[in-house]
PDB file of N, CA and C in Angstrom:
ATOM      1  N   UNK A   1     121.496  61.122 103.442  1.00  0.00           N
ATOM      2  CA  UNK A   1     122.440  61.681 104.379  1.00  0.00           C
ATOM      3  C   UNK A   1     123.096  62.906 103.748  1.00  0.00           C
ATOM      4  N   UNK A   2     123.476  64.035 104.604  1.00  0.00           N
ATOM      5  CA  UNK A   2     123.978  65.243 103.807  1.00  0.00           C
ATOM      6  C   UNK A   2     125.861  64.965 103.727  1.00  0.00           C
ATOM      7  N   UNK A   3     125.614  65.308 102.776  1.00  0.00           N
ATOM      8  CA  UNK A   3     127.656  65.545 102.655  1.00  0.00           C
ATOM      9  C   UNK A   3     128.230  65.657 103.681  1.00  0.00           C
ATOM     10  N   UNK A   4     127.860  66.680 104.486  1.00  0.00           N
ATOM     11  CA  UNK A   4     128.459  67.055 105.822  1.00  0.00           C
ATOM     12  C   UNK A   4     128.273  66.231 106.956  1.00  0.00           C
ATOM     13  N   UNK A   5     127.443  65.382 107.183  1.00  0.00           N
ATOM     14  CA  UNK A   5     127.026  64.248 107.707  1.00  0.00           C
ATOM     15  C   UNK A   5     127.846  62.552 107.637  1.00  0.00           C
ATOM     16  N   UNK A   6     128.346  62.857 106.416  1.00  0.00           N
ATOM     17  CA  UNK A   6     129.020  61.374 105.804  1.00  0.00           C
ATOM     18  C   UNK A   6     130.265  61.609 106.004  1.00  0.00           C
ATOM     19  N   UNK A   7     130.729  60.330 106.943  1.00  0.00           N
ATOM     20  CA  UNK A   7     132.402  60.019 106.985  1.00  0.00           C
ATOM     21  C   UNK A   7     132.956  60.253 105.534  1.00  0.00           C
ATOM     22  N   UNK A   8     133.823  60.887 105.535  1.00  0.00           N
ATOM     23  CA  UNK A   8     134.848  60.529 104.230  1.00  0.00           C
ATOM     24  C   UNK A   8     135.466  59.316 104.118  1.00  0.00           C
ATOM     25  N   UNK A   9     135.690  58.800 103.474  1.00  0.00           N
ATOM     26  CA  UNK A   9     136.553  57.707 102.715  1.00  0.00           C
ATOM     27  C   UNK A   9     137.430  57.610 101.727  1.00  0.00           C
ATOM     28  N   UNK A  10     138.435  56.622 101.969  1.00  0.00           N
ATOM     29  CA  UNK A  10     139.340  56.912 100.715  1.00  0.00           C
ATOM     30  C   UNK A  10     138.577  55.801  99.462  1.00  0.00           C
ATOM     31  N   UNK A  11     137.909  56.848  98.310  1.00  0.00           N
ATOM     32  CA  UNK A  11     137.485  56.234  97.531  1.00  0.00           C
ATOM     33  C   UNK A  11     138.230  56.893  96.291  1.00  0.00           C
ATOM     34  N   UNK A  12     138.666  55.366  95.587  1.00  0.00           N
ATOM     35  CA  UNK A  12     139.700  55.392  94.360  1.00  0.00           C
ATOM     36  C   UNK A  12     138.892  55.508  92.990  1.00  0.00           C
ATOM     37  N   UNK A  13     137.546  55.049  93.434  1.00  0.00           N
ATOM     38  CA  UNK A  13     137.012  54.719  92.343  1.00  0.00           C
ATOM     39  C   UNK A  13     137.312  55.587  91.369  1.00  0.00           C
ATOM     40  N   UNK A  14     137.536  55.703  90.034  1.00  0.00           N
ATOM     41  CA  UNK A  14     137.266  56.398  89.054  1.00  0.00           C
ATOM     42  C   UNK A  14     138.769  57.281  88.929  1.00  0.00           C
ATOM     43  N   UNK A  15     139.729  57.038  89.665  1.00  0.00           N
ATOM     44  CA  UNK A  15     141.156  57.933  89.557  1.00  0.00           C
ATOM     45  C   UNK A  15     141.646  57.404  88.053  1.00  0.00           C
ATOM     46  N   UNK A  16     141.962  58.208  87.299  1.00  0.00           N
ATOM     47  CA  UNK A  16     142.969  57.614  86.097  1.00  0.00           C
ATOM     48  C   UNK A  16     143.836  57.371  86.125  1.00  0.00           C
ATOM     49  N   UNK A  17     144.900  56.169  85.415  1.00  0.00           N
ATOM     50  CA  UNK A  17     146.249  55.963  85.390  1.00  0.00           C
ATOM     51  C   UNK A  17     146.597  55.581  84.430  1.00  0.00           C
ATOM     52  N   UNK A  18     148.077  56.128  84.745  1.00  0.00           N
ATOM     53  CA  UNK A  18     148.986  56.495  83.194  1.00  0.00           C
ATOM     54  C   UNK A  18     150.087  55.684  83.787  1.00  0.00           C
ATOM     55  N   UNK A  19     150.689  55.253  81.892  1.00  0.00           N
ATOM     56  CA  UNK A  19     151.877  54.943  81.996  1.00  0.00           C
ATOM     57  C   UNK A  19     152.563  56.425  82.235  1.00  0.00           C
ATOM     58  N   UNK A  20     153.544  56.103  83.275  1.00  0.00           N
ATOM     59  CA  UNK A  20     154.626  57.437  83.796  1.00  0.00           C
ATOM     60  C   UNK A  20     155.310  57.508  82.459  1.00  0.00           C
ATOM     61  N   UNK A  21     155.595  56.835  81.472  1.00  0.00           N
ATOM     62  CA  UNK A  21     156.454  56.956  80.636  1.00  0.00           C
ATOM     63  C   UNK A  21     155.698  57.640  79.049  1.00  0.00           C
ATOM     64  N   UNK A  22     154.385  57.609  79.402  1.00  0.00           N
ATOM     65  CA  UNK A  22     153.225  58.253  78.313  1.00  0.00           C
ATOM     66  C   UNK A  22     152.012  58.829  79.082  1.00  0.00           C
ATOM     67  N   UNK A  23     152.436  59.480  79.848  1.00  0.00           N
ATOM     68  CA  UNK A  23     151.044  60.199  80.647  1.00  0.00           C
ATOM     69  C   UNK A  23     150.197  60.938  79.908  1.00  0.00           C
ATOM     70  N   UNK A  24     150.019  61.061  78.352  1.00  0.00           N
ATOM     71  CA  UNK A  24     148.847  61.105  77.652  1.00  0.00           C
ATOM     72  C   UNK A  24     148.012  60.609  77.484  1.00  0.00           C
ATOM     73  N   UNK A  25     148.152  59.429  77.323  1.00  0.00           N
ATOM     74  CA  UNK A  25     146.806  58.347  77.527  1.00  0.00           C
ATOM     75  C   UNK A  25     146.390  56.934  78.606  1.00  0.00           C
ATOM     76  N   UNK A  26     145.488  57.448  79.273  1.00  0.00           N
ATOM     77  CA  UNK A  26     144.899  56.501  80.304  1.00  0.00           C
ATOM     78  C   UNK A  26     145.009  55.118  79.776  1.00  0.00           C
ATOM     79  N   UNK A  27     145.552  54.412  80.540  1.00  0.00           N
ATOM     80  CA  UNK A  27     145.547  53.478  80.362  1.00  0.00           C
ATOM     81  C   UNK A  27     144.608  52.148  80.676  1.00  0.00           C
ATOM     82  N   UNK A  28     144.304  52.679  82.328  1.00  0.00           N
ATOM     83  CA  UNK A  28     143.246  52.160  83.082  1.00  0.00           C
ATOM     84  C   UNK A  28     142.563  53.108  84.076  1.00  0.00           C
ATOM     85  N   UNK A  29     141.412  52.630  84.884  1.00  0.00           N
ATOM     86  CA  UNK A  29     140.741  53.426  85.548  1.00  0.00           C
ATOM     87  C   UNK A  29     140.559  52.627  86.642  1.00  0.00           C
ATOM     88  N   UNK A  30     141.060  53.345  87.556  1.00  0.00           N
ATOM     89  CA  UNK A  30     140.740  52.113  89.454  1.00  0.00           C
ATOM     90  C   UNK A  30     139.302  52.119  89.745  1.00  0.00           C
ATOM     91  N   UNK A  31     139.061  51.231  89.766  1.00  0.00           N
ATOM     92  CA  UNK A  31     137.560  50.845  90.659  1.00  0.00           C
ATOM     93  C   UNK A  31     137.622  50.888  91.760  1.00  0.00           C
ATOM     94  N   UNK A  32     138.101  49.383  92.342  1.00  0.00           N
ATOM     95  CA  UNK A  32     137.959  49.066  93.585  1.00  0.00           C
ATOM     96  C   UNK A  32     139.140  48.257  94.192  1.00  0.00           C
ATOM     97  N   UNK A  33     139.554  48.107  95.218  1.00  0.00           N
ATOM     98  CA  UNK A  33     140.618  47.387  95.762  1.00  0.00           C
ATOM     99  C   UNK A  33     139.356  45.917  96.656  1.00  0.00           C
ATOM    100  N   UNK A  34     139.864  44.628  96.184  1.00  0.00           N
ATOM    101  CA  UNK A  34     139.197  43.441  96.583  1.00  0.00           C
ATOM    102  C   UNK A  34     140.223  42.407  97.098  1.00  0.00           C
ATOM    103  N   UNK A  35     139.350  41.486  98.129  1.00  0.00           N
ATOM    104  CA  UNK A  35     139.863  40.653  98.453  1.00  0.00           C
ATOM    105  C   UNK A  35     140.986  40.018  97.330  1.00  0.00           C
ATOM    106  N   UNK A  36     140.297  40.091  96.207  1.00  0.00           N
ATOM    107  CA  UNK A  36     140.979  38.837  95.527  1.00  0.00           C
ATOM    108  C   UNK A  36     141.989  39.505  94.464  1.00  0.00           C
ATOM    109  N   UNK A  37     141.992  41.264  94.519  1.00  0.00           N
ATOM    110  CA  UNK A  37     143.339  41.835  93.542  1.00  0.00           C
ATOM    111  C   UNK A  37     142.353  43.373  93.445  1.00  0.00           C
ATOM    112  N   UNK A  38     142.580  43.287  92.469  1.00  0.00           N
ATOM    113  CA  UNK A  38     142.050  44.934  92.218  1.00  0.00           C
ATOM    114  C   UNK A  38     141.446  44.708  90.806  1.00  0.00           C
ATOM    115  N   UNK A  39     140.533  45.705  90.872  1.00  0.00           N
ATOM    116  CA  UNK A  39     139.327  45.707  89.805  1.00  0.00           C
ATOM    117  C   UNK A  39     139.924  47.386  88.945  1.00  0.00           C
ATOM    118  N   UNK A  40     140.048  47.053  87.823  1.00  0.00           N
ATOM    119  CA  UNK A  40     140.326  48.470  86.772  1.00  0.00           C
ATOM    120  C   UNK A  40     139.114  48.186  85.782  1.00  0.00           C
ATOM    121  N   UNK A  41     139.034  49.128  85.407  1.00  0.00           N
ATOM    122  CA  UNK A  41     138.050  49.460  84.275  1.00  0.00           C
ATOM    123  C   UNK A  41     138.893  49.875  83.069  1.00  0.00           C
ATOM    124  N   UNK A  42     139.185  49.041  81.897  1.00  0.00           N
ATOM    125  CA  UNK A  42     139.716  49.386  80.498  1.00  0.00           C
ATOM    126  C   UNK A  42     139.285  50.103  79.879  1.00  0.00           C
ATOM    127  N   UNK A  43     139.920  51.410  79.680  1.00  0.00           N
ATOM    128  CA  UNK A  43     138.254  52.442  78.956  1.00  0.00           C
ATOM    129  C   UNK A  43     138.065  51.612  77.355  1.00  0.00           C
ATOM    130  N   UNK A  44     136.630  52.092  77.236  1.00  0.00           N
ATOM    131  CA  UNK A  44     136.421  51.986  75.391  1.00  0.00           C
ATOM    132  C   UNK A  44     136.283  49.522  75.729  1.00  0.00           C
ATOM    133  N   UNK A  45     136.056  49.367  77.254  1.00  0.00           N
ATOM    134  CA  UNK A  45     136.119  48.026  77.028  1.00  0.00           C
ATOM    135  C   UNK A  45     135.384  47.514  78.436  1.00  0.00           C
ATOM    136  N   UNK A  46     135.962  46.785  79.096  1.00  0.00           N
ATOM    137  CA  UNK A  46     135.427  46.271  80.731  1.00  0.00           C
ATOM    138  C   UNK A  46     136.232  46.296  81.826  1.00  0.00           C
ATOM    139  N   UNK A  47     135.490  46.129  82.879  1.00  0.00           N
ATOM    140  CA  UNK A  47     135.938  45.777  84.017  1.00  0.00           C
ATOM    141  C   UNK A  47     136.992  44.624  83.938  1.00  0.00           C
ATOM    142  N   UNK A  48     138.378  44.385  85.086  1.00  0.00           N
ATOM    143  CA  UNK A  48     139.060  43.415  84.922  1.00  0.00           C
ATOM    144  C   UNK A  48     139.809  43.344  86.211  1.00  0.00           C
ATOM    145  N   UNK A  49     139.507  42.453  86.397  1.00  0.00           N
ATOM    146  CA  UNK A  49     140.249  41.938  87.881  1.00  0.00           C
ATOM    147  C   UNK A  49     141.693  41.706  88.134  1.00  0.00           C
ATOM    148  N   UNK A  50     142.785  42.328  88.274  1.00  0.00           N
ATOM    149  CA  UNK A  50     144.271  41.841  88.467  1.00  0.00           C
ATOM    150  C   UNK A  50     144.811  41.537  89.479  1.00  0.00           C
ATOM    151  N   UNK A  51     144.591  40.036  89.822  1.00  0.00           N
ATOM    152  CA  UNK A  51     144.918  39.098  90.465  1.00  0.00           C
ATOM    153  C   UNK A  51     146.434  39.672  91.757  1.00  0.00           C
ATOM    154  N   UNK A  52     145.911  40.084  93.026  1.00  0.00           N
ATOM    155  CA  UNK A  52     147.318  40.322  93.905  1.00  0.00           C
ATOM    156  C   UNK A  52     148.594  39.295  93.522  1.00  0.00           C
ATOM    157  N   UNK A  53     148.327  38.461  93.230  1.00  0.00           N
ATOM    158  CA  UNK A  53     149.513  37.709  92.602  1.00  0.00           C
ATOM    159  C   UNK A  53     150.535  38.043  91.568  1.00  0.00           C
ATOM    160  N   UNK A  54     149.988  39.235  90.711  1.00  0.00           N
ATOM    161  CA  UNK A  54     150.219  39.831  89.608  1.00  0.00           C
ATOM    162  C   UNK A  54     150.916  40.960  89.720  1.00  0.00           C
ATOM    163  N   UNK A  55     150.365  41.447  91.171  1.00  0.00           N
ATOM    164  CA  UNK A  55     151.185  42.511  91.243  1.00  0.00           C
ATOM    165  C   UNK A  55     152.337  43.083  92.528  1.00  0.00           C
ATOM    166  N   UNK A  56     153.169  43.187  92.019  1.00  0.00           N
ATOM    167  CA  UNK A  56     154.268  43.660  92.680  1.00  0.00           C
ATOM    168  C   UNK A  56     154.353  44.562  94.107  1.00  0.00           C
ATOM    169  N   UNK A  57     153.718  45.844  93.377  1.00  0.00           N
ATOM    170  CA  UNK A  57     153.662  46.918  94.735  1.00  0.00           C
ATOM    171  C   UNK A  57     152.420  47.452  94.449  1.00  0.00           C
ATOM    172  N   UNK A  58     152.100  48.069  95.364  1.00  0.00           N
ATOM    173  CA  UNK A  58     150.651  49.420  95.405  1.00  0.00           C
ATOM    174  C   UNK A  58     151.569  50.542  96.246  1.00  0.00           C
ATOM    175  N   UNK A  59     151.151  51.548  95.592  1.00  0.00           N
ATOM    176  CA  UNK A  59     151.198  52.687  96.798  1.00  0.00           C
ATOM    177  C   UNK A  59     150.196  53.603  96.593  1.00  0.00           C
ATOM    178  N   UNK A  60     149.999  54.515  97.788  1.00  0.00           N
ATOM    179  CA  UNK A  60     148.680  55.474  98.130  1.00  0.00           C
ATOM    180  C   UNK A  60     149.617  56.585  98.925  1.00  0.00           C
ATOM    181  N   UNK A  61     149.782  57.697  98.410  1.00  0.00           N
ATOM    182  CA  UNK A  61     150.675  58.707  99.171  1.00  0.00           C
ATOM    183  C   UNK A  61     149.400  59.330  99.765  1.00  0.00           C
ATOM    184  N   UNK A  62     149.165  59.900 100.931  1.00  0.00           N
ATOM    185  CA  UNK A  62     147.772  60.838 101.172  1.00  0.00           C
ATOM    186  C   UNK A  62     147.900  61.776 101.366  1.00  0.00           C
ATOM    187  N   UNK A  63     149.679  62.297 101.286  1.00  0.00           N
ATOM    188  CA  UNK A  63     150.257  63.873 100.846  1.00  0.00           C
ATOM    189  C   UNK A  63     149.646  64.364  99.782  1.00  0.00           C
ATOM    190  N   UNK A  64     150.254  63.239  98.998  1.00  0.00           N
ATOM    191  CA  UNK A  64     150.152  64.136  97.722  1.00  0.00           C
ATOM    192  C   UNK A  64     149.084  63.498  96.771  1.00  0.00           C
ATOM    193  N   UNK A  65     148.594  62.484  97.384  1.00  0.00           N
ATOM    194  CA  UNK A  65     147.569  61.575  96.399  1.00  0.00           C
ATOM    195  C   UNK A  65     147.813  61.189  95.285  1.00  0.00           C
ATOM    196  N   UNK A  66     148.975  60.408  95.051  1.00  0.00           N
ATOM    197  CA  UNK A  66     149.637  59.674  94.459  1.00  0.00           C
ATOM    198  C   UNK A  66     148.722  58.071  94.632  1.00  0.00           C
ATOM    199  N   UNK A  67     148.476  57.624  92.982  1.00  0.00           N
ATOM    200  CA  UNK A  67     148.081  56.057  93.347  1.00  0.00           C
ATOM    201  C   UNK A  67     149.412  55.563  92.683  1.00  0.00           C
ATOM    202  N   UNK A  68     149.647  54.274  92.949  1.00  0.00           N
ATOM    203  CA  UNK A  68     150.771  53.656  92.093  1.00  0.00           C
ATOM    204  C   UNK A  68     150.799  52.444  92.248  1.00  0.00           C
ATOM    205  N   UNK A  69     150.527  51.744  91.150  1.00  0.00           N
ATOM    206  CA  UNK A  69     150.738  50.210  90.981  1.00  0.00           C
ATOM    207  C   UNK A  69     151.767  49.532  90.236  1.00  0.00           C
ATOM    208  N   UNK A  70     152.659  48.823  90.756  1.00  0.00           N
ATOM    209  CA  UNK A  70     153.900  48.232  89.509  1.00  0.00           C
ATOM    210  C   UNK A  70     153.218  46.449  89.589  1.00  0.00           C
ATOM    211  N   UNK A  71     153.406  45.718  88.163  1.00  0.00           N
ATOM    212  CA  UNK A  71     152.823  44.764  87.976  1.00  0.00           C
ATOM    213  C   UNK A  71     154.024  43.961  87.602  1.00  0.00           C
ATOM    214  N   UNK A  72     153.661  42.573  87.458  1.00  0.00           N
ATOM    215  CA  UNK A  72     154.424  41.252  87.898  1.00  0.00           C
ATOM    216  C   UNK A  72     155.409  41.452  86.571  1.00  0.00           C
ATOM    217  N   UNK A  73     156.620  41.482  85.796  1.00  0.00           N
ATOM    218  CA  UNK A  73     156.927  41.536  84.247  1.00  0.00           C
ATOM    219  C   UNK A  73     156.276  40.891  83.875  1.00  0.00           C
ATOM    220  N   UNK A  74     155.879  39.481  84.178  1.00  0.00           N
ATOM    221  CA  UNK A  74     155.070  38.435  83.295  1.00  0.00           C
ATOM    222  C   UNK A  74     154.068  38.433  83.144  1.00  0.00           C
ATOM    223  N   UNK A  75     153.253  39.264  83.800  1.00  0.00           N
ATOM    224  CA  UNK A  75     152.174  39.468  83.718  1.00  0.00           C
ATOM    225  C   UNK A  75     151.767  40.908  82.708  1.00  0.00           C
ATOM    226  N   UNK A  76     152.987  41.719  82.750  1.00  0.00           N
ATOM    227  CA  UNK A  76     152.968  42.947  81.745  1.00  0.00           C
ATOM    228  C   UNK A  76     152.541  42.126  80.464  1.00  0.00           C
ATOM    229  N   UNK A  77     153.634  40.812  80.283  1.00  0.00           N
ATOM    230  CA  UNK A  77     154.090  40.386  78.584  1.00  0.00           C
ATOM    231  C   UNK A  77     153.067  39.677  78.210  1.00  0.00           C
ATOM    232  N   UNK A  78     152.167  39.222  79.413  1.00  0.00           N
ATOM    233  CA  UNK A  78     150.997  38.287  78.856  1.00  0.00           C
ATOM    234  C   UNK A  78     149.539  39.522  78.788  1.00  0.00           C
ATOM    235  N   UNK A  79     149.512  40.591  79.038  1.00  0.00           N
ATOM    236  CA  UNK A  79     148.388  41.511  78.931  1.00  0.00           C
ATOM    237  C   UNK A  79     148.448  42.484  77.956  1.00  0.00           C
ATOM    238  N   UNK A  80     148.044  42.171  76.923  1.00  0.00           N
ATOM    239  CA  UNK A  80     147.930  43.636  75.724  1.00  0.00           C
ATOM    240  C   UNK A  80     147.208  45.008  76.198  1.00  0.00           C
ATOM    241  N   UNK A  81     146.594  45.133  76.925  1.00  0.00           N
ATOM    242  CA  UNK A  81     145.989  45.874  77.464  1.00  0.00           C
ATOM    243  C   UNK A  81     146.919  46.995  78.275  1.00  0.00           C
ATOM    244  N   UNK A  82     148.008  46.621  79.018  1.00  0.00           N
ATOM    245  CA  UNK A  82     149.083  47.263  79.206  1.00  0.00           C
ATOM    246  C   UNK A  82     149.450  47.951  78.729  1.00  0.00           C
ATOM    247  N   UNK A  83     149.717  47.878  77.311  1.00  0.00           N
ATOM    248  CA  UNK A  83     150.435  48.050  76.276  1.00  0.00           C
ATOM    249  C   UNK A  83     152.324  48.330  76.801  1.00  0.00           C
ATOM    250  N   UNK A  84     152.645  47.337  76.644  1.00  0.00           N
ATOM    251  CA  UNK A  84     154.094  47.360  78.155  1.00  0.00           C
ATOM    252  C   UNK A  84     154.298  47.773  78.989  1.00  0.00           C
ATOM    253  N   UNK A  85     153.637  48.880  79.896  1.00  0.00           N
ATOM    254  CA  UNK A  85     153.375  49.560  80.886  1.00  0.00           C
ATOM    255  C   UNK A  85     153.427  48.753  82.006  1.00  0.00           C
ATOM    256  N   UNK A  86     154.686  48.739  82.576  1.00  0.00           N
ATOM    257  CA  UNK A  86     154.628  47.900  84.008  1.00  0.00           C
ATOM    258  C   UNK A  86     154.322  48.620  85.205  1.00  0.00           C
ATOM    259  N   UNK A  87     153.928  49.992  85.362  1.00  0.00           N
ATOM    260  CA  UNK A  87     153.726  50.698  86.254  1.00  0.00           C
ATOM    261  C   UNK A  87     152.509  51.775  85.640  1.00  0.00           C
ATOM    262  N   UNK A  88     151.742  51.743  86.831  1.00  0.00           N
ATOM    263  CA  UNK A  88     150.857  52.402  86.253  1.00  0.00           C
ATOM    264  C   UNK A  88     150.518  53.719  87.842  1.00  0.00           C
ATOM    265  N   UNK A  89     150.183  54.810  87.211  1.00  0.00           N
ATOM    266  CA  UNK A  89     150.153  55.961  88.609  1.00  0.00           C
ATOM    267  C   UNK A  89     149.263  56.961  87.935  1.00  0.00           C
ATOM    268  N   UNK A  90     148.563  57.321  89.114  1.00  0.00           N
ATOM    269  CA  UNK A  90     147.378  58.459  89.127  1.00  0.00           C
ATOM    270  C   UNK A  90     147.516  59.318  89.680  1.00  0.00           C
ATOM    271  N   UNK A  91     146.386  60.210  89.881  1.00  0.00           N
ATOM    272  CA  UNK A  91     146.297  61.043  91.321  1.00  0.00           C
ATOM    273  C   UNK A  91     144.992  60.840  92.148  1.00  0.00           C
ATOM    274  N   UNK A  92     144.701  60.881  92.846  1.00  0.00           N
ATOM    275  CA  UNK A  92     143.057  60.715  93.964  1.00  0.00           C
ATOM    276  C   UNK A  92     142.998  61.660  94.668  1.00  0.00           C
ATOM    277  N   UNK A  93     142.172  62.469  94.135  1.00  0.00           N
ATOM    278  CA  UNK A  93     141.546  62.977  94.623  1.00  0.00           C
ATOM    279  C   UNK A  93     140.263  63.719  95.819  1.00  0.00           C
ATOM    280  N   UNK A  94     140.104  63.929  96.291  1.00  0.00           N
ATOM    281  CA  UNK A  94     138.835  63.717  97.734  1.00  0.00           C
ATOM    282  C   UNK A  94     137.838  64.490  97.259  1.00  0.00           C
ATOM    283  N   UNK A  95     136.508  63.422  97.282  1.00  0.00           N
ATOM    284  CA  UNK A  95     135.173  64.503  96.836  1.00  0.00           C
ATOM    285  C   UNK A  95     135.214  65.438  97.887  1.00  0.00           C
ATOM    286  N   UNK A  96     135.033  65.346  99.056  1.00  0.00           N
ATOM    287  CA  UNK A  96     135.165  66.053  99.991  1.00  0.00           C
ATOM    288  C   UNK A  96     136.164  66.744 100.782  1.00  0.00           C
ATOM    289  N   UNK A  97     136.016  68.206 100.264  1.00  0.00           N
ATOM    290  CA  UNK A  97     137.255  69.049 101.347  1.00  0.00           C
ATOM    291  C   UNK A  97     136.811  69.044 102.990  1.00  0.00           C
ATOM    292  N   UNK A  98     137.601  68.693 103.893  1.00  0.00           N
ATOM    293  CA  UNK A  98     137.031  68.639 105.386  1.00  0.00           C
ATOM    294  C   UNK A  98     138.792  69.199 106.220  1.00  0.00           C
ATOM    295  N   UNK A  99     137.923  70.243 107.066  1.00  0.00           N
ATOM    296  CA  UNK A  99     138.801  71.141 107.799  1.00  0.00           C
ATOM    297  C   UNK A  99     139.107  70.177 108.835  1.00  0.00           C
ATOM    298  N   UNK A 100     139.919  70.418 109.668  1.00  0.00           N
ATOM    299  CA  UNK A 100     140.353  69.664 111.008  1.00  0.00           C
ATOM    300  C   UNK A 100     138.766  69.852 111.791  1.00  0.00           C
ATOM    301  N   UNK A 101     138.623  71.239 112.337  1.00  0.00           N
ATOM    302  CA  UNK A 101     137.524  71.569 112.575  1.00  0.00           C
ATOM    303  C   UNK A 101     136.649  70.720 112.476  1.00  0.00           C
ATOM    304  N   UNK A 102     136.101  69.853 111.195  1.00  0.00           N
ATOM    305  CA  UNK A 102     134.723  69.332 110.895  1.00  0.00           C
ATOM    306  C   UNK A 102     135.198  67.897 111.045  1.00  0.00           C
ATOM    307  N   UNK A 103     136.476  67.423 111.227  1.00  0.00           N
ATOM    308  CA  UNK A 103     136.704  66.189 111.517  1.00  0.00           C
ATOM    309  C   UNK A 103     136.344  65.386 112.662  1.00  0.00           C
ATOM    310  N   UNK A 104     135.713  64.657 112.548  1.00  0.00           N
ATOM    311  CA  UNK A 104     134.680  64.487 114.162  1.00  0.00           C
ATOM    312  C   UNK A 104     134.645  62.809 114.046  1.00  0.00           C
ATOM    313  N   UNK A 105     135.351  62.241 115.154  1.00  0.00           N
ATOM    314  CA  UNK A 105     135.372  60.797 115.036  1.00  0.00           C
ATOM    315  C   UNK A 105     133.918  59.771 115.037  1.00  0.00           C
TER     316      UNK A 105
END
């Protein structure tokens, strides 16, 4: 199918996120949003599932493409992987630029 052909979607996959409080180093990488929580990718490690139970809020601005996840405290203190980071935020980006024009239901 050509680019121009394919619905857009909001795909997260691969957005980076930082602690807001150390936005030098990634902390995690969004995969996918699932039934059962959300899937990050640990760089330098694996895939990991964080349980909706775990977490607090999500947000998705589609102004400004803002991702943002805040996580359970107890669930911060039991994950090294965190590294205390109870909030974690990206940006998302769109592979595809699409004019009003080419927006076609």
């Amino acid at each position: 199918m050509k680019m121009n052909q394919a619905r857009p979607r909001i795909d997260l996959d691969g957005v980076a996120l930082f602690d807001p409080d150390n936005p030098h180093m990634v902390v995690a990488i969004f995969r996918y949003r699932t039934t059962e929580g959300l899937l990050l990718l640990i760089p330098e490690s694996a895939d990991l599932l964080v349980p909706w139970t775990e977490i607090e809020k999500t947000v998705l601005d589609l102004r400004s493409g803002l991702v943002h996840v805040r996580f359970r405290e107890g669930y911060v203190a039991a994950q090294n992987w965190l590294r205390g980071a109870r909030e974690l935020s990206g940006t998302w980006t769109d592979r595809v630029t699409l004019a009003r024009t080419e927006a076609k239901p």
